[in-house]
PDB file of N, CA and C in Angstrom:
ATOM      1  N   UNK A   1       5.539  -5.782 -28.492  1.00  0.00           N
ATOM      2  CA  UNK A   1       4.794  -6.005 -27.275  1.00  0.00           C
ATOM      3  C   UNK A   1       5.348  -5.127 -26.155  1.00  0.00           C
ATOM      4  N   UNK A   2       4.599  -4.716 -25.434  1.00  0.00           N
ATOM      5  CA  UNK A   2       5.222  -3.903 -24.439  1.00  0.00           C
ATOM      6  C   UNK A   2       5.746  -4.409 -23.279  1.00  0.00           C
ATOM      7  N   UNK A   3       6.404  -4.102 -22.452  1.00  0.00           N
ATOM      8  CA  UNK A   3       7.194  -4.489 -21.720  1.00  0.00           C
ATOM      9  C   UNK A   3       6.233  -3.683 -20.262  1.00  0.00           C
ATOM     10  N   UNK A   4       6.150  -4.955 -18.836  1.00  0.00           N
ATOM     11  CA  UNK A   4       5.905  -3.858 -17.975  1.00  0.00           C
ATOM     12  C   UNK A   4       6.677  -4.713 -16.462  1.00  0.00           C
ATOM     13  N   UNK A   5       6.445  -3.929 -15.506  1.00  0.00           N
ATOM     14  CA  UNK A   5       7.355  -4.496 -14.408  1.00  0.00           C
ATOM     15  C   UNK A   5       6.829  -5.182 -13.472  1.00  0.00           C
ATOM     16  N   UNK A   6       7.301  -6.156 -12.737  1.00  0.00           N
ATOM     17  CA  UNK A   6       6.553  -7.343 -11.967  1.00  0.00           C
ATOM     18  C   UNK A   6       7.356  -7.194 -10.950  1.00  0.00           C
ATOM     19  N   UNK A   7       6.860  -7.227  -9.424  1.00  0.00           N
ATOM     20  CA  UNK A   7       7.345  -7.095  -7.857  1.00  0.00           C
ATOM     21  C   UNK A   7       7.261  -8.673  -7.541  1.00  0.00           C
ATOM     22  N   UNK A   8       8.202  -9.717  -7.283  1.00  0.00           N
ATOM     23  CA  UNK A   8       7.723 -10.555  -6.414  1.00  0.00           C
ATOM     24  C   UNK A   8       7.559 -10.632  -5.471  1.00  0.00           C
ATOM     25  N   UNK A   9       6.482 -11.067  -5.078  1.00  0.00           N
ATOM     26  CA  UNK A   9       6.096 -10.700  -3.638  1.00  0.00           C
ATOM     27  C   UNK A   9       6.996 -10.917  -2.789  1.00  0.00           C
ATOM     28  N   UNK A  10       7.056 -12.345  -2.739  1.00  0.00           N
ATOM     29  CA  UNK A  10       7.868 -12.858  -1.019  1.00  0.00           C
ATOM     30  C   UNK A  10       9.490 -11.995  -1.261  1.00  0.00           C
ATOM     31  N   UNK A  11      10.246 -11.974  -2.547  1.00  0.00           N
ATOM     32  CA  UNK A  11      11.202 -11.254  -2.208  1.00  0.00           C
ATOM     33  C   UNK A  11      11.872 -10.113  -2.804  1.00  0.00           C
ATOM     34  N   UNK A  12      10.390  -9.328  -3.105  1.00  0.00           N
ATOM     35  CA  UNK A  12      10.990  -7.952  -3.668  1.00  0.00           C
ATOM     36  C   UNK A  12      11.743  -7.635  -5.087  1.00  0.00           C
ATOM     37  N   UNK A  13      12.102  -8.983  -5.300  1.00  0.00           N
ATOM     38  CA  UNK A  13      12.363  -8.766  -6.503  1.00  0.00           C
ATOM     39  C   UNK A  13      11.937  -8.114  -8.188  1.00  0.00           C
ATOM     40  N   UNK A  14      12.681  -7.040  -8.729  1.00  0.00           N
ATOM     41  CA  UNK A  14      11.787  -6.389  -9.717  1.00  0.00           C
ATOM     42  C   UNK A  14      11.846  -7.527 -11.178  1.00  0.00           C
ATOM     43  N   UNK A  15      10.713  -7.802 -11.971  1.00  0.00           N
ATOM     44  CA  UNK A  15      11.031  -8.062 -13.200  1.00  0.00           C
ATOM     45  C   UNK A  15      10.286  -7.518 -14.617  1.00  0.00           C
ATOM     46  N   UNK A  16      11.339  -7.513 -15.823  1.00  0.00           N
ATOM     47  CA  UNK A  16      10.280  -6.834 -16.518  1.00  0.00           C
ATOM     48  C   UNK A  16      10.131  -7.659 -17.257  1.00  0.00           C
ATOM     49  N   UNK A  17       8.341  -7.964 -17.790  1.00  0.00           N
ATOM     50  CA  UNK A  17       8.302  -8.795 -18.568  1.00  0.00           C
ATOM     51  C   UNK A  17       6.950  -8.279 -19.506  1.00  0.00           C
ATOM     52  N   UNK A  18       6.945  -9.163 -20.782  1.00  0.00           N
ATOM     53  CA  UNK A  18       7.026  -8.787 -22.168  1.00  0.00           C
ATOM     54  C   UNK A  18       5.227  -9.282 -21.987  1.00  0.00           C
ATOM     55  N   UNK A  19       4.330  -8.638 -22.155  1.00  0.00           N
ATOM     56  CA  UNK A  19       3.146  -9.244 -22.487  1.00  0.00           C
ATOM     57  C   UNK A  19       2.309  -8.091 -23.433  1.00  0.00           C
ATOM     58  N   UNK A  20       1.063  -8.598 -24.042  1.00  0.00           N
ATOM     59  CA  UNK A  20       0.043  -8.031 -24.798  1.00  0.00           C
ATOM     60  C   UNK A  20      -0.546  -7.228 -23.929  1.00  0.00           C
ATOM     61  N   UNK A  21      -1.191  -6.379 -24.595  1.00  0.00           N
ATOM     62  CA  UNK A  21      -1.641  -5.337 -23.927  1.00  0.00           C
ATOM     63  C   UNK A  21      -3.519  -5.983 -23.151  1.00  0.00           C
ATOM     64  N   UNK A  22      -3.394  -6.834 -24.313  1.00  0.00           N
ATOM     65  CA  UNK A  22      -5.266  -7.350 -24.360  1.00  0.00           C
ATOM     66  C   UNK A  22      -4.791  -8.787 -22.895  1.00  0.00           C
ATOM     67  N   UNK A  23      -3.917  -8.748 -22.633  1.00  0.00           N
ATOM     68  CA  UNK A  23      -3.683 -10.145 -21.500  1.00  0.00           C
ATOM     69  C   UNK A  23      -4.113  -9.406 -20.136  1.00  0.00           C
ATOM     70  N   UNK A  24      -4.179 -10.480 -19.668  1.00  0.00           N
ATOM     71  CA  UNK A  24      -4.787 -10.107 -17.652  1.00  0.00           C
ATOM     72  C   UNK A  24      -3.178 -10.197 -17.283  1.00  0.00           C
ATOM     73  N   UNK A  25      -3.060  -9.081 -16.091  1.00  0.00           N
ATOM     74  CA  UNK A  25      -1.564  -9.200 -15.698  1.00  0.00           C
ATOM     75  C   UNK A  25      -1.351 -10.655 -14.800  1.00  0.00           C
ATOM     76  N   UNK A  26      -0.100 -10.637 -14.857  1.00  0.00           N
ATOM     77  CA  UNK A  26       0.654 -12.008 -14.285  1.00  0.00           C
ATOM     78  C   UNK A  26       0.005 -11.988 -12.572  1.00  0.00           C
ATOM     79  N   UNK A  27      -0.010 -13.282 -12.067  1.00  0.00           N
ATOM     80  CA  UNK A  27      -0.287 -13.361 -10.660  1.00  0.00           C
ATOM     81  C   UNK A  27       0.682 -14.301 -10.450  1.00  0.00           C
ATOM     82  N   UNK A  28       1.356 -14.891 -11.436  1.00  0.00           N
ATOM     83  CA  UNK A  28       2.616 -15.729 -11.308  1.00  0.00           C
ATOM     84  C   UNK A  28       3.776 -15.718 -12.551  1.00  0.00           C
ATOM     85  N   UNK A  29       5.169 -15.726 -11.853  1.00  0.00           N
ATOM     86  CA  UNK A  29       6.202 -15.245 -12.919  1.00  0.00           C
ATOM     87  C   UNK A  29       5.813 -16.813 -13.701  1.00  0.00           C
ATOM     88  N   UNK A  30       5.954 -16.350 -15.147  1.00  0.00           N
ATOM     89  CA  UNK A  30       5.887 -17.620 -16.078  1.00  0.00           C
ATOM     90  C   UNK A  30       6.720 -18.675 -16.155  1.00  0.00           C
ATOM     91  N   UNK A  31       8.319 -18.296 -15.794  1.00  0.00           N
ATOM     92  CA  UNK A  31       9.020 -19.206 -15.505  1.00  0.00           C
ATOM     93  C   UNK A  31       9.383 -19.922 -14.338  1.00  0.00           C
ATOM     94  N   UNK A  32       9.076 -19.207 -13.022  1.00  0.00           N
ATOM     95  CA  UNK A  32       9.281 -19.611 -12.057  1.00  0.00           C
ATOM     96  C   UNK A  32       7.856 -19.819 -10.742  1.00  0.00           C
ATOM     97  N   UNK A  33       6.724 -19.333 -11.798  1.00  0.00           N
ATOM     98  CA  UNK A  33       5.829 -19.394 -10.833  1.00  0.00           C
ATOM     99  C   UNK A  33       5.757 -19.083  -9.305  1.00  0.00           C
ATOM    100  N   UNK A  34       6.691 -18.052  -9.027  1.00  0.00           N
ATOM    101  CA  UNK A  34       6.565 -17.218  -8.011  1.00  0.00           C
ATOM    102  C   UNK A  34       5.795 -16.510  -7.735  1.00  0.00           C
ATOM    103  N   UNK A  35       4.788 -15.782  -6.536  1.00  0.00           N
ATOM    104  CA  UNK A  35       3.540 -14.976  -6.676  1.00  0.00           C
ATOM    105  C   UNK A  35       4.060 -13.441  -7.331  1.00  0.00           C
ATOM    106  N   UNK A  36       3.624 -12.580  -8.264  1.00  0.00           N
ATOM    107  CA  UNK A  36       4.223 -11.216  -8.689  1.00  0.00           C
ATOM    108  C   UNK A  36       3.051 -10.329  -8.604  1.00  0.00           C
ATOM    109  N   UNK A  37       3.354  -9.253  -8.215  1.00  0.00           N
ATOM    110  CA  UNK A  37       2.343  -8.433  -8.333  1.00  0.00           C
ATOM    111  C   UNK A  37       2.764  -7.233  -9.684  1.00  0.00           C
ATOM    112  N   UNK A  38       1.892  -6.926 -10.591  1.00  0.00           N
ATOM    113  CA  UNK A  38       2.528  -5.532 -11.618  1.00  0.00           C
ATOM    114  C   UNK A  38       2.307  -4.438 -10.597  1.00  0.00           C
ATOM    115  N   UNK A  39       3.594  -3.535 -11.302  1.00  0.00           N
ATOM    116  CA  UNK A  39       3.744  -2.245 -10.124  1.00  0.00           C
ATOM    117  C   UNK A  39       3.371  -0.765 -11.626  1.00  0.00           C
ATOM    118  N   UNK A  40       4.150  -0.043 -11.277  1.00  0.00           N
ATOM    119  CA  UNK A  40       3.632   1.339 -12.204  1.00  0.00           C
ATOM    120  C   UNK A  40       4.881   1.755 -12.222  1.00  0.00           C
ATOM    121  N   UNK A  41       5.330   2.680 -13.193  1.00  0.00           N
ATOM    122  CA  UNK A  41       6.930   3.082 -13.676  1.00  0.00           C
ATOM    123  C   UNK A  41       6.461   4.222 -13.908  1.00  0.00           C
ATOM    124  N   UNK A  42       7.778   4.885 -13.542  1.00  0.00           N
ATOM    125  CA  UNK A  42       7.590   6.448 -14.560  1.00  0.00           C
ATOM    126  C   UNK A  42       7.893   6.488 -15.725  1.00  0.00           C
ATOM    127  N   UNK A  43       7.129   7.122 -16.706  1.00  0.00           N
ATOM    128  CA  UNK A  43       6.747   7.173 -18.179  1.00  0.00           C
ATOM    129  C   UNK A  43       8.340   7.368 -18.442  1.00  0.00           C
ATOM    130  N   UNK A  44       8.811   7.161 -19.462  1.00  0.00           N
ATOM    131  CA  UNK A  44      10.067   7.026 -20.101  1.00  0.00           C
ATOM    132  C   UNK A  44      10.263   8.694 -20.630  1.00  0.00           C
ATOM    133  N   UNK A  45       9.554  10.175 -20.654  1.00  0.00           N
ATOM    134  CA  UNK A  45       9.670  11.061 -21.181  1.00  0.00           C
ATOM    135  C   UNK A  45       9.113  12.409 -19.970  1.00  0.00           C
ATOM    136  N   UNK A  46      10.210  13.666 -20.161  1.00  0.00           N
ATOM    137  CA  UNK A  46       9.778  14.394 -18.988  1.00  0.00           C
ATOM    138  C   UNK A  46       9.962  15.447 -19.705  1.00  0.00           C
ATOM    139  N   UNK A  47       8.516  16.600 -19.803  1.00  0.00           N
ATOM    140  CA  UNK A  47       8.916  17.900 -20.279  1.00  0.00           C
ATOM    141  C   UNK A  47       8.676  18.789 -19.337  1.00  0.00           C
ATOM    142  N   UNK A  48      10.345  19.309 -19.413  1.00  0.00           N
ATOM    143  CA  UNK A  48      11.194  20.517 -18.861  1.00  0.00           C
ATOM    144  C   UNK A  48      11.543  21.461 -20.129  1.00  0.00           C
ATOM    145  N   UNK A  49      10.890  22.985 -19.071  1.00  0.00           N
ATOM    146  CA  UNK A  49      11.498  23.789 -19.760  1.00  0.00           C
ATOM    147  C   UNK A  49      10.575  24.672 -20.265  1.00  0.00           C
ATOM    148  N   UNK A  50      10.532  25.526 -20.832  1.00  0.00           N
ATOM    149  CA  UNK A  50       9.626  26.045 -21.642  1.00  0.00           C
ATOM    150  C   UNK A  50       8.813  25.691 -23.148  1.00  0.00           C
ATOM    151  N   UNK A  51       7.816  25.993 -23.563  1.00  0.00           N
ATOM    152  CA  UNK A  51       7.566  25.779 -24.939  1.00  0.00           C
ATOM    153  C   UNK A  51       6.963  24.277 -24.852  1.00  0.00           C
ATOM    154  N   UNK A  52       6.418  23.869 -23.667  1.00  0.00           N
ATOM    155  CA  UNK A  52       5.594  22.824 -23.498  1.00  0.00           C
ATOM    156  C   UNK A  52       4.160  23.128 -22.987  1.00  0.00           C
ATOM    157  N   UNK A  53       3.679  24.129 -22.843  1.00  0.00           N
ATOM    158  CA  UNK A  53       2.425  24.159 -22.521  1.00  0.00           C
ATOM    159  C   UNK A  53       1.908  25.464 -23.732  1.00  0.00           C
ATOM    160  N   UNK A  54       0.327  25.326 -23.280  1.00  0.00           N
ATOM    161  CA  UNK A  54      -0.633  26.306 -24.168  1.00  0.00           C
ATOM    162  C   UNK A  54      -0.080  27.891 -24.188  1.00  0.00           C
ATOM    163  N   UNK A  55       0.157  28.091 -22.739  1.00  0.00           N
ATOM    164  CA  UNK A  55       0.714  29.322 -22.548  1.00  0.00           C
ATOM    165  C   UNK A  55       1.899  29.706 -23.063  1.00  0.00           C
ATOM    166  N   UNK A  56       2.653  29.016 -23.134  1.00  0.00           N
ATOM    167  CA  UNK A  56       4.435  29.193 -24.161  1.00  0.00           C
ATOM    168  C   UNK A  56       4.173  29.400 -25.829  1.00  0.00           C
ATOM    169  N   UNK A  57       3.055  29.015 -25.966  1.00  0.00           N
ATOM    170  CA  UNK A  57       3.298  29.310 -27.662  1.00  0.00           C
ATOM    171  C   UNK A  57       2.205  30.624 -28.137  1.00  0.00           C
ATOM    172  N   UNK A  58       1.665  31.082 -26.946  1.00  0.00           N
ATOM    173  CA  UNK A  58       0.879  32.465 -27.155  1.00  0.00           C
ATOM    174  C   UNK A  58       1.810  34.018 -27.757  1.00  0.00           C
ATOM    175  N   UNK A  59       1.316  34.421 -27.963  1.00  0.00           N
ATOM    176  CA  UNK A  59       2.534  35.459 -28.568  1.00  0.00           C
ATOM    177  C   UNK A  59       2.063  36.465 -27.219  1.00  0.00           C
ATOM    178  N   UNK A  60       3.148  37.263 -27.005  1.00  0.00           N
ATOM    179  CA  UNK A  60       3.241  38.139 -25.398  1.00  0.00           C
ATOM    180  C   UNK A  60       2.639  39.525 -26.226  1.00  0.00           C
ATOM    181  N   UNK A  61       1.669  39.935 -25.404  1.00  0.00           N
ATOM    182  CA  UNK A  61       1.111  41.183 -25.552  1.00  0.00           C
ATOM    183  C   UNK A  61       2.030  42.215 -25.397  1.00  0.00           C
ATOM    184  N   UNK A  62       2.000  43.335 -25.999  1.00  0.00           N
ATOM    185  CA  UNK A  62       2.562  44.311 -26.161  1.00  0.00           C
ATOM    186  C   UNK A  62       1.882  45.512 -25.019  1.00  0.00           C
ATOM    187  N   UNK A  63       2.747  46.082 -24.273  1.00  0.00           N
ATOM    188  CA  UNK A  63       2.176  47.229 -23.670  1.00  0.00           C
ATOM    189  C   UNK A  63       1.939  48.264 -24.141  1.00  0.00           C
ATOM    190  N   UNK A  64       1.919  48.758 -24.910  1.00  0.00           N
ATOM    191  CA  UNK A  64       1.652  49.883 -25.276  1.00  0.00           C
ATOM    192  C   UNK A  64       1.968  50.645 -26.756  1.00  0.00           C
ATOM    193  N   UNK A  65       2.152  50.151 -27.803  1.00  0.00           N
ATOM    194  CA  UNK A  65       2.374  50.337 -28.875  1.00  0.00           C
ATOM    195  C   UNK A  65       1.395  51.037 -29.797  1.00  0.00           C
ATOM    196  N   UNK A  66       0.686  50.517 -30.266  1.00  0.00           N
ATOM    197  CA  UNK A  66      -0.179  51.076 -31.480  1.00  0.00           C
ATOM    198  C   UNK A  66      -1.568  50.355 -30.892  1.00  0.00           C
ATOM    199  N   UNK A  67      -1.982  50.462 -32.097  1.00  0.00           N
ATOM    200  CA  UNK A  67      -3.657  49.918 -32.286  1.00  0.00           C
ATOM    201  C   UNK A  67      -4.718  51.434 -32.194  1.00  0.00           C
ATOM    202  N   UNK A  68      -5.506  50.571 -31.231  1.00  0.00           N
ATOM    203  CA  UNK A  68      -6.778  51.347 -31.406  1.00  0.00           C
ATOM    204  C   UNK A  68      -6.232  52.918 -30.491  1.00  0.00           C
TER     205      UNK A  68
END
């Protein structure tokens, strides 16, 4: 089950908690019935660097060699 993060309102507090993907998000923590709002995280993966896009795996034209 995935895990996502909950703000309580009145005091800011972060929590992460465990629900289905097919559930309506929390409007109250389950154990404490505090009001929570779900917030948004940065994705767990960051590509740096080269050899991550369309353009990095093109082969580099040659100036002036052969052919036609």
């Amino acid at each position: 089950m995935p895990t996502y993060l909950y703000k309580n309102i009145q005091t800011g507090e972060i929590y992460e908690l465990q629900q289905s993907m097919r559930d309506e998000p929390y409007t109250a923590h389950p154990e404490t019935g505090a009001p929570v709002k779900r917030v948004l995280a940065r994705p767990g993966i960051a590509f740096k660097g080269s050899g991550f896009y369309v353009t990095d795996s093109r082969p580099k034209e040659s100036s002036g060699g052969g052919g036609e």
